[in-house]
N, C-alpha and C. Protein backbone atom coordinates (compact mmCIF):
# COMPACT_ATOMS: atom_id res chain seq x y z
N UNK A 1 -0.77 -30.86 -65.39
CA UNK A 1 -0.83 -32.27 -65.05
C UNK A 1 0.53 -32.89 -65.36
N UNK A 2 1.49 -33.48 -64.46
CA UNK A 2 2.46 -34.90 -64.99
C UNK A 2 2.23 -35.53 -64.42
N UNK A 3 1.86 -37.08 -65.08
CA UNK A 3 1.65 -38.40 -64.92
C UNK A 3 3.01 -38.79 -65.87
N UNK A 4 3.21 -39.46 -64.69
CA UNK A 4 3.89 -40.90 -65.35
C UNK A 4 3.37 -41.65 -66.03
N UNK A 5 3.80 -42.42 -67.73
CA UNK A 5 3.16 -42.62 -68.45
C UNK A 5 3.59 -44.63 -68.66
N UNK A 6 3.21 -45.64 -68.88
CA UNK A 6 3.96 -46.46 -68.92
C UNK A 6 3.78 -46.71 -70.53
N UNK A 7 5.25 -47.44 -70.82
CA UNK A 7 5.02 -47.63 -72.15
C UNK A 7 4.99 -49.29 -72.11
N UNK A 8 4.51 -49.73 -73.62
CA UNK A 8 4.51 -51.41 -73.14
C UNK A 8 4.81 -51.70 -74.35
N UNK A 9 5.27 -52.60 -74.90
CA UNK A 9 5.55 -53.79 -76.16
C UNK A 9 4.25 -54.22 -76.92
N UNK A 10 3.82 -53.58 -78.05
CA UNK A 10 2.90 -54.09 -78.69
C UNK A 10 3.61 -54.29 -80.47
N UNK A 11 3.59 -55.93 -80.16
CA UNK A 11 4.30 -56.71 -81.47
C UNK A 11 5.93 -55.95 -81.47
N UNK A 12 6.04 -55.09 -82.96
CA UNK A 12 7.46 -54.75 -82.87
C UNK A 12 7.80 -53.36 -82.57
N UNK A 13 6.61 -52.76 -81.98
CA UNK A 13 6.23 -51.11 -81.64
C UNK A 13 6.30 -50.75 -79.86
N UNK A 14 6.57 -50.11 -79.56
CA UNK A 14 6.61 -49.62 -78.28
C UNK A 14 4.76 -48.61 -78.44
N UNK A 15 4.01 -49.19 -77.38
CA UNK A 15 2.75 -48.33 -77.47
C UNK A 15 3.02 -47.60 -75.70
N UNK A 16 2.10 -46.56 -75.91
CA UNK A 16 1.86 -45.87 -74.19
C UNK A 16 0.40 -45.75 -73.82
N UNK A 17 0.44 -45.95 -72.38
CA UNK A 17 -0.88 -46.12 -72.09
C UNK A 17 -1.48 -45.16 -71.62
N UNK A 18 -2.39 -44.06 -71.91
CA UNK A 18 -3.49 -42.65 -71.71
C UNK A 18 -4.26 -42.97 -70.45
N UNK A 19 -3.84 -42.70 -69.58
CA UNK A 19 -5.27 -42.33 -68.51
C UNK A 19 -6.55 -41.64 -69.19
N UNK A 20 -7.64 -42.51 -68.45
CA UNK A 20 -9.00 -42.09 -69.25
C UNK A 20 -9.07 -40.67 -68.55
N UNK A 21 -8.50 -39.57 -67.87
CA UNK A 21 -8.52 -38.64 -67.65
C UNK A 21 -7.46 -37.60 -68.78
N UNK A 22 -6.81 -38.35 -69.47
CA UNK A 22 -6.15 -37.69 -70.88
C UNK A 22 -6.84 -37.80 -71.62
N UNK A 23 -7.66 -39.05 -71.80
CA UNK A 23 -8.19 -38.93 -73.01
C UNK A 23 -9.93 -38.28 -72.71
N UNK A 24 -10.13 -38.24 -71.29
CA UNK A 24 -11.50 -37.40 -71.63
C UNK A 24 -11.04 -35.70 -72.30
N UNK A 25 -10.06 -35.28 -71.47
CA UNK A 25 -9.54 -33.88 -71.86
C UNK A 25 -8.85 -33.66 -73.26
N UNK A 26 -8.74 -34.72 -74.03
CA UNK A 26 -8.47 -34.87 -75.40
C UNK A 26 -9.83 -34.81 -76.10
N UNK A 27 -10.84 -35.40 -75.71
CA UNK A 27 -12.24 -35.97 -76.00
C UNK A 27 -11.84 -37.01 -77.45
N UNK A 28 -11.10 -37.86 -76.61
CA UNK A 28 -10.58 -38.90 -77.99
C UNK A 28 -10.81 -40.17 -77.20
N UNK A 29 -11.25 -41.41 -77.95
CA UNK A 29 -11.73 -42.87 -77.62
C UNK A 29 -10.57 -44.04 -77.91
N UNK A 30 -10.47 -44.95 -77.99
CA UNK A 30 -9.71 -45.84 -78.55
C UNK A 30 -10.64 -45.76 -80.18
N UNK A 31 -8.97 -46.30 -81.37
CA UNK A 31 -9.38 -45.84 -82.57
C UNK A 31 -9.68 -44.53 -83.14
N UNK A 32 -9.74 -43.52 -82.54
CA UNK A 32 -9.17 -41.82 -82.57
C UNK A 32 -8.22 -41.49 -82.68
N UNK A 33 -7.38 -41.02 -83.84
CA UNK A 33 -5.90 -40.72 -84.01
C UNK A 33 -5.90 -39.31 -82.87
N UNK A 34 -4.71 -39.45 -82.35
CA UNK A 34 -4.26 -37.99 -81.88
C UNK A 34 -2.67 -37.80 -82.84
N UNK A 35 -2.04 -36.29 -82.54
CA UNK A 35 -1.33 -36.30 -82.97
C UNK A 35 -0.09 -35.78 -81.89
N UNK A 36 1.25 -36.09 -82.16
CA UNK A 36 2.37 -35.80 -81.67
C UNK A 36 3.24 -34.48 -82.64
N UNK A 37 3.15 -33.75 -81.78
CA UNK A 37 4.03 -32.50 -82.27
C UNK A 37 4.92 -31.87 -81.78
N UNK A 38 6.18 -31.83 -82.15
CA UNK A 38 7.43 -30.97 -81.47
C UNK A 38 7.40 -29.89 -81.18
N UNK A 39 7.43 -29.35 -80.17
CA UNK A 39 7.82 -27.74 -79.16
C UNK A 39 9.18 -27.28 -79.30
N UNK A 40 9.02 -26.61 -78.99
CA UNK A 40 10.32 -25.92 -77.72
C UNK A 40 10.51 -26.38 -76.71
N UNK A 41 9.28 -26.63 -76.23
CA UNK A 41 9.38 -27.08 -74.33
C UNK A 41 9.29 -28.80 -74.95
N UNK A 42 9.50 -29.37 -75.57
CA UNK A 42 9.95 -30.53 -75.62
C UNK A 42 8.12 -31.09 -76.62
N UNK A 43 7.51 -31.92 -76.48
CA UNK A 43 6.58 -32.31 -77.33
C UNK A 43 5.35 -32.31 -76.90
N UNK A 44 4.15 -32.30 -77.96
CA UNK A 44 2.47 -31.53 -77.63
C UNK A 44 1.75 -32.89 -78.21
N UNK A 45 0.51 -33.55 -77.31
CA UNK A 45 -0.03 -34.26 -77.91
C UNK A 45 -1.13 -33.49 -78.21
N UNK A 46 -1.90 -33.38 -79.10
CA UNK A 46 -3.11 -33.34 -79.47
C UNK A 46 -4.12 -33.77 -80.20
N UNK A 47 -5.33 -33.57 -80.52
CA UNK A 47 -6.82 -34.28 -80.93
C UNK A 47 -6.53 -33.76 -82.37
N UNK A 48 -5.84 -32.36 -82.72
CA UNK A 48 -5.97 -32.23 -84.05
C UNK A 48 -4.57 -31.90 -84.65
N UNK A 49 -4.57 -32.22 -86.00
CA UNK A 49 -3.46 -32.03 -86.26
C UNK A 49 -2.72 -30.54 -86.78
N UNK A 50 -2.22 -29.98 -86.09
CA UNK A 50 -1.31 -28.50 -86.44
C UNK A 50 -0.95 -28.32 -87.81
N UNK A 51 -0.49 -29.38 -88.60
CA UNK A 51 0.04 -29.04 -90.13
C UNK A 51 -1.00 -29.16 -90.76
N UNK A 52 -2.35 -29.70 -90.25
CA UNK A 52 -3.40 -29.67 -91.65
C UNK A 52 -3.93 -28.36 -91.19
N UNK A 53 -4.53 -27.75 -90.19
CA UNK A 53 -5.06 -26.77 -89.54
C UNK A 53 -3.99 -25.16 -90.54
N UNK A 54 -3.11 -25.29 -90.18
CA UNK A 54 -2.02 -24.45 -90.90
C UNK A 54 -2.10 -24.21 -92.04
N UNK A 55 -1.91 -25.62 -92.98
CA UNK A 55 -2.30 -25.44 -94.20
C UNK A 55 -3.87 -25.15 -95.47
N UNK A 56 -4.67 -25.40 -94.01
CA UNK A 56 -6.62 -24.97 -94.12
C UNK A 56 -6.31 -23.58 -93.99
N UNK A 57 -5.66 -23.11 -93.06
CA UNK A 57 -6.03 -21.53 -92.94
C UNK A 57 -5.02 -20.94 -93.97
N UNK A 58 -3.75 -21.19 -94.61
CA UNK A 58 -2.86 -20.93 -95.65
C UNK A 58 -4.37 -20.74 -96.82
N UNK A 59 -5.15 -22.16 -96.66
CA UNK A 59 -6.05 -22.22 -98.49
C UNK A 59 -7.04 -21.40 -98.06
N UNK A 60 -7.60 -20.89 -96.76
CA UNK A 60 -8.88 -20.29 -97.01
C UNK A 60 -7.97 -18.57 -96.77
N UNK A 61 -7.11 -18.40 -96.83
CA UNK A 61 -6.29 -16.71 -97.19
C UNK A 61 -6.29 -16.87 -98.30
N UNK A 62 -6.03 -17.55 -99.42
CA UNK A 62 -6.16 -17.61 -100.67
C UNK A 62 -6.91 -17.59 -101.30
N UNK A 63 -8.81 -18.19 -100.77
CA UNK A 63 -9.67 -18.54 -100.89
C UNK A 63 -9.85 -16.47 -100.79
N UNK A 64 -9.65 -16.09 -100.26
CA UNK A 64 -10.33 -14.72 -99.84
C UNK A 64 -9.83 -13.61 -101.13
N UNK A 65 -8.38 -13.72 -100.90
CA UNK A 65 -7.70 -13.11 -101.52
C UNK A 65 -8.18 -13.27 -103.18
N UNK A 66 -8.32 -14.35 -103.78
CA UNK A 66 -8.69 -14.67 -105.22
C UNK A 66 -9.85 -15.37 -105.62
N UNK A 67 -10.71 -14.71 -104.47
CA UNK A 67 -12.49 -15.66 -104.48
C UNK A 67 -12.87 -14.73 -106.22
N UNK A 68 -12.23 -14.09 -106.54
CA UNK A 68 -12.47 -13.72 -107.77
C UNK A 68 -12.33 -14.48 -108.83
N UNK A 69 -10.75 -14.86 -109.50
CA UNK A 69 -10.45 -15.78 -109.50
C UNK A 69 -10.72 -16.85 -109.63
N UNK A 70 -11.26 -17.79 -108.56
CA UNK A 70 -11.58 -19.07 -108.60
C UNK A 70 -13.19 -19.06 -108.40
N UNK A 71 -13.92 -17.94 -109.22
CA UNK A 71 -15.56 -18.41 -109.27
C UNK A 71 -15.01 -18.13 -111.18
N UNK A 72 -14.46 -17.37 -111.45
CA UNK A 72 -14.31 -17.50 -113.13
C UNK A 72 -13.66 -19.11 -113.73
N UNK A 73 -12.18 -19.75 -112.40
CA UNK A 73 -12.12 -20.88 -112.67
C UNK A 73 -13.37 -22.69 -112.65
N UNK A 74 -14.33 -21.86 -111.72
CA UNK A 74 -15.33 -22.70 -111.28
C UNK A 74 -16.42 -22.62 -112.23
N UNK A 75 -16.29 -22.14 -113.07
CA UNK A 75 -17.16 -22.08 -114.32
C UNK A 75 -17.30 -23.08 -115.53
């Protein structure tokens, strides 16, 4: 998909406006954060965010690795 996107003046912020065909394929509403993330091929919007996702799967390898560990700390 490229659409041309328009951007508009909201207060001292530049906002852009989503075709309800982005945001059904996002499955995001008004008041739904999405997030903006840098590529290679230039930038990715998406519904979830890449650095928390990254750092969930970083704690549940750790979670595996030292489920030993942290049931003696959970005591």
């Amino acid at each position: 998909m490229n659409k041309p996107l328009k951007l508009i003046k909201i207060g001292n912020s530049t906002g852009v406006i989503l075709p309800k065909e982005v945001l059904a394929r996002l499955r995001v509403g008004q008041g739904d954060e999405v997030f903006l993330s840098e590529s290679p091929s230039g930038f990715t919007l998406s519904a979830h965010n890449a650095d928390f996702a990254a750092a969930m799967a970083a704690a549940e390898e750790i979670m595996r690795e030292d489920r030993d560990i942290l049931a003696v700390l959970a005591r």
